[in-house]
Structure formats: structure tokens, C-alpha cells
N, C-alpha and C. Protein backbone atom coordinates (compact mmCIF):
# COMPACT_ATOMS: atom_id res chain seq x y z
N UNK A 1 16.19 3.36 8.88
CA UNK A 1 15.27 4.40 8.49
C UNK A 1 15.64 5.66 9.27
N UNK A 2 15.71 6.83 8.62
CA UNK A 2 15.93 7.70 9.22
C UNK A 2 14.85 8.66 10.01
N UNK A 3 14.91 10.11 10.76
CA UNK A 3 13.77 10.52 11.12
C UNK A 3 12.99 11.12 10.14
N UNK A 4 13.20 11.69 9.44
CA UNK A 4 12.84 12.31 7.97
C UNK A 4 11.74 11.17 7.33
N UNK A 5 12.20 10.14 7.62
CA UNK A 5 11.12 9.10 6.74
C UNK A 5 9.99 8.72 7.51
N UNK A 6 10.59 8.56 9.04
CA UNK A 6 9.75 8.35 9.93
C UNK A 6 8.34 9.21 9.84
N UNK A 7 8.72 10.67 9.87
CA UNK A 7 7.73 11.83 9.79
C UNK A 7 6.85 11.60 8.74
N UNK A 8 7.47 11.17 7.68
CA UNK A 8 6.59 11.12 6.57
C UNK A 8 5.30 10.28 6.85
N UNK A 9 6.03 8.89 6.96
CA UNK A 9 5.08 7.66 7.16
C UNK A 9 4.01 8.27 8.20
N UNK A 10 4.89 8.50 9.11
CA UNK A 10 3.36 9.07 10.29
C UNK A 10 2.43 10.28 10.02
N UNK A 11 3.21 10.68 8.95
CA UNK A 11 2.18 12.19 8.37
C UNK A 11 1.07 11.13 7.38
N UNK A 12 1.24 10.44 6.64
CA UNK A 12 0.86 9.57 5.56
C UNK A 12 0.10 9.07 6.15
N UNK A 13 0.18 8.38 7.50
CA UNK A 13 -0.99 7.46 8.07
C UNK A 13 -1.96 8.19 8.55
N UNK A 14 -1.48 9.28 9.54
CA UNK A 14 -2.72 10.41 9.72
C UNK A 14 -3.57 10.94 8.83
N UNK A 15 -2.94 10.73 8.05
CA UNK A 15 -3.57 11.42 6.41
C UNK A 15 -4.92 10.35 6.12
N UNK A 16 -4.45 8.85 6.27
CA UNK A 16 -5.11 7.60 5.49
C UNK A 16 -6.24 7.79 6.78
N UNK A 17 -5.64 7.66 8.13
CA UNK A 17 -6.91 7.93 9.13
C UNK A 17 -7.89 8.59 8.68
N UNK A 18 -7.47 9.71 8.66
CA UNK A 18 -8.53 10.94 8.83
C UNK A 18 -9.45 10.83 7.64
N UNK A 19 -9.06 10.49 6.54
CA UNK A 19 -10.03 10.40 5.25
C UNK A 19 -10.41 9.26 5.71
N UNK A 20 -9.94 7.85 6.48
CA UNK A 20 -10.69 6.99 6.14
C UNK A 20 -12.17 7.01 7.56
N UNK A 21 -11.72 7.95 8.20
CA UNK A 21 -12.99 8.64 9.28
C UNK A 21 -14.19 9.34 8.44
N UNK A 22 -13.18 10.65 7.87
CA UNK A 22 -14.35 11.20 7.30
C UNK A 22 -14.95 10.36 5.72
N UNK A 23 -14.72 9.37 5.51
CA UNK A 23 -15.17 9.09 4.45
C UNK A 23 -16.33 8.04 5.30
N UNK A 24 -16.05 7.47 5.83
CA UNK A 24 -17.19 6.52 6.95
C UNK A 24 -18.62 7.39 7.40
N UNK A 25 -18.08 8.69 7.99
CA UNK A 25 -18.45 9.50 8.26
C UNK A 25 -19.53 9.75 6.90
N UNK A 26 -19.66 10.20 6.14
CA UNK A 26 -19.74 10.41 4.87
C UNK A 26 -21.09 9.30 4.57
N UNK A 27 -20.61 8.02 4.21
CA UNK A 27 -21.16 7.09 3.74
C UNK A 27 -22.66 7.12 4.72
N UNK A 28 -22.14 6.74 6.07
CA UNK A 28 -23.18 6.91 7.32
C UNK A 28 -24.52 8.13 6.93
N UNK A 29 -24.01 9.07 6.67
CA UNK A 29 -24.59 10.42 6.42
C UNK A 29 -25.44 10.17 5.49
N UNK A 30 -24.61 9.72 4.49
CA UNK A 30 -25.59 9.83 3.12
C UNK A 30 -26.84 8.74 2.94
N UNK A 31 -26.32 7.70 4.08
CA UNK A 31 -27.28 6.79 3.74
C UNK A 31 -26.85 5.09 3.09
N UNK A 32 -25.56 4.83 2.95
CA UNK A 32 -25.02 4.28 2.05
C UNK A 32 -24.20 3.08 3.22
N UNK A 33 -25.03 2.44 3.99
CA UNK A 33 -24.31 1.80 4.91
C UNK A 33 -23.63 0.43 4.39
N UNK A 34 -24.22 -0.04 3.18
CA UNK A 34 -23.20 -1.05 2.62
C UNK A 34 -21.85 -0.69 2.47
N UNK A 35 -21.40 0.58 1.69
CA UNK A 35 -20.07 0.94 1.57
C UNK A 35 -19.21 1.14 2.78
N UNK A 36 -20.68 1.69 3.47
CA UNK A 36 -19.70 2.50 5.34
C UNK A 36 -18.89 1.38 6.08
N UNK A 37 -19.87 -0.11 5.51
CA UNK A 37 -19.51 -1.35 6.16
C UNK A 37 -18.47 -1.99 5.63
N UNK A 38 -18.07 -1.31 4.18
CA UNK A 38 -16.97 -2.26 3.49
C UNK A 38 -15.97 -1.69 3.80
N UNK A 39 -16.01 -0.09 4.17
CA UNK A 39 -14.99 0.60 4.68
C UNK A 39 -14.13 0.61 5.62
N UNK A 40 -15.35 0.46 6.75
CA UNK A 40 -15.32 -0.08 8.19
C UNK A 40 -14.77 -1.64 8.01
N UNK A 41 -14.73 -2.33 7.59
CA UNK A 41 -14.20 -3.74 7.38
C UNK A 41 -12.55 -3.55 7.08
N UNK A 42 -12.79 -2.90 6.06
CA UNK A 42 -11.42 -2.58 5.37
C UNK A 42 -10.29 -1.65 6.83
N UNK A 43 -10.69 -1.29 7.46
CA UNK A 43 -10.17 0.14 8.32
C UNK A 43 -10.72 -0.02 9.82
N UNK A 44 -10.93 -1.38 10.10
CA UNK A 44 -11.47 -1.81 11.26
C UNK A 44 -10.63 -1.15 12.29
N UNK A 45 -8.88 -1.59 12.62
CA UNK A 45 -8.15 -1.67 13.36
C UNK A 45 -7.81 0.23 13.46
N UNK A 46 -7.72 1.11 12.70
CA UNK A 46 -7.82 2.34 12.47
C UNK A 46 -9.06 3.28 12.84
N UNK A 47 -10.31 2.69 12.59
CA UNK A 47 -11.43 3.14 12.86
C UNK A 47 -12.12 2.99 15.10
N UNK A 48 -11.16 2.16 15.40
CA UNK A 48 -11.63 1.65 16.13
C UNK A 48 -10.48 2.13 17.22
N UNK A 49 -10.53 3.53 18.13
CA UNK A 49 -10.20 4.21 19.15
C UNK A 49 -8.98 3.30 19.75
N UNK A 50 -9.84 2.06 20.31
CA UNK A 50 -8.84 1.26 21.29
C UNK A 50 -7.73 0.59 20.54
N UNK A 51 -7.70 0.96 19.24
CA UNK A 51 -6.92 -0.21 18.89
C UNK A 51 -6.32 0.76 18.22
N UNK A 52 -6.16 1.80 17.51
CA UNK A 52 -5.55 2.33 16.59
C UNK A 52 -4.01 2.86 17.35
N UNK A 53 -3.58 3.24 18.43
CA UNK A 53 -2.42 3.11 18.34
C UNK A 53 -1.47 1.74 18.81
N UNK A 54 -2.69 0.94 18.67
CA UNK A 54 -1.70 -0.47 18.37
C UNK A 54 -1.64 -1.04 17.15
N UNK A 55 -2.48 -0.63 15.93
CA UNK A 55 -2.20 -0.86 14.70
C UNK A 55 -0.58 -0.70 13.89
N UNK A 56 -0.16 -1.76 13.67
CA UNK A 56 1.01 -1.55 12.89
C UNK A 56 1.13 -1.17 11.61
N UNK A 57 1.85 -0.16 11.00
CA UNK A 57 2.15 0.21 9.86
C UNK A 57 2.89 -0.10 8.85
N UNK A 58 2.86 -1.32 8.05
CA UNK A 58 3.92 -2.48 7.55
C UNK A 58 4.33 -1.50 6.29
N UNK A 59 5.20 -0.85 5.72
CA UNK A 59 5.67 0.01 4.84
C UNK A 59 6.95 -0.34 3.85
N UNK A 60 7.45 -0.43 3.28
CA UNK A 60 8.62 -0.94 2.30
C UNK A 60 9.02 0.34 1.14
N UNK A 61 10.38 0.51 1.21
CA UNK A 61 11.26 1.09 0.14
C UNK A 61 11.02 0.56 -0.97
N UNK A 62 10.49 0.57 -2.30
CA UNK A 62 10.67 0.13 -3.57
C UNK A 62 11.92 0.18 -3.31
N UNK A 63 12.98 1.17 -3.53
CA UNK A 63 14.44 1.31 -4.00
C UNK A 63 14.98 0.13 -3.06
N UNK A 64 14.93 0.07 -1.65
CA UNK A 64 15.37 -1.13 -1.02
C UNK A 64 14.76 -2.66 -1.26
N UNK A 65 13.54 -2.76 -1.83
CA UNK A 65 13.13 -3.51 -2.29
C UNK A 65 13.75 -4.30 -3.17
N UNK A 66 14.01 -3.38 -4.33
CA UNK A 66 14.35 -3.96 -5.64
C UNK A 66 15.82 -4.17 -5.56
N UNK A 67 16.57 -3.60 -4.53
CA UNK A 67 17.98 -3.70 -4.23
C UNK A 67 18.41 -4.84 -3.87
N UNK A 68 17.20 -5.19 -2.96
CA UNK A 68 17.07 -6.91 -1.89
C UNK A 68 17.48 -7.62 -2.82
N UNK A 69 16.36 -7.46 -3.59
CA UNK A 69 16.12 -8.43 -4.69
C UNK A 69 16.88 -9.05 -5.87
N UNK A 70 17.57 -7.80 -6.25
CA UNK A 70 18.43 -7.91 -7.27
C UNK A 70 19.71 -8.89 -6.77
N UNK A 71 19.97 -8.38 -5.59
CA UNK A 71 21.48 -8.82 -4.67
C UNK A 71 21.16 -10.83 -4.49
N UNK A 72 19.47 -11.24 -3.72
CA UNK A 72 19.42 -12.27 -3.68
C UNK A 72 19.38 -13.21 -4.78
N UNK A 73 19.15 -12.45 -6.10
CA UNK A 73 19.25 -12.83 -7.30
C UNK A 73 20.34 -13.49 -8.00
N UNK A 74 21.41 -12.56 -7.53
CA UNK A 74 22.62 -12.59 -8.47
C UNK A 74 23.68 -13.80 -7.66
């Protein structure tokens, strides 16, 4: 992987953070704590200070994917 991709992914996850804050955020607000909780379930390891820069980011190439694939195929 190069750095170029790297940036991305880590721009992408900050991205998934931050909406998945302010959307918690959100739910809490409005009143809607079933969803805040399915959210929070879903986004535990992200939502949760101590743990989020130990959360791993498991990510995959379609194009390398389907490359794998084709090769273990044939």
C-alpha cells in the first residue's frame, strides 16, 4: 500500500468517526435513545476515547481482491 492510499483510508475513517459522533450526538438530542444505542453498539470501539486509537481498520482493494481471486482460481 502506498502513502497516497494510506491518507485516504485515514481521511475516510475520520470522516466515519466524526459522523458517527455527531450522529449519536444527534439521536441523544432528539430524544431517540433506541437508535443512539444501536449506533453506539454498532461504533462502540470508535465512540469510546480509550479505545479508538486502538481500533483496527480492516480495508480491502476490490481490484486486488478480484485479482486474488481470479489467480487462486485458475
Amino acid at each position: 500500500m502506498n502513502n497516497e492510499d494510506c491518507l485516504r483510508i485515514s481521511e475516510y475513517r475520520d470522516d466515519v468517526y466524526e459522523w458517527a459522533c455527531t450522529r449519536f450526538q444527534k439521536l441523544i438530542a432528539d430524544g431517540d435513545n433506541d437508535s443512539a444505542l444501536a449506533l453506539a453498539d454498532e461504533f462502540f470501539e470508535w465512540l469510546d476515547p480509550e479505545q479508538l486509537d486502538n481500533e483496527q481498520t480492516l480495508f480491502f482493494d476490490i481490484n486486488e481482491l478480484t485479482e486474488h481471486y481470479r489467480s487462486i482460481r485458475s
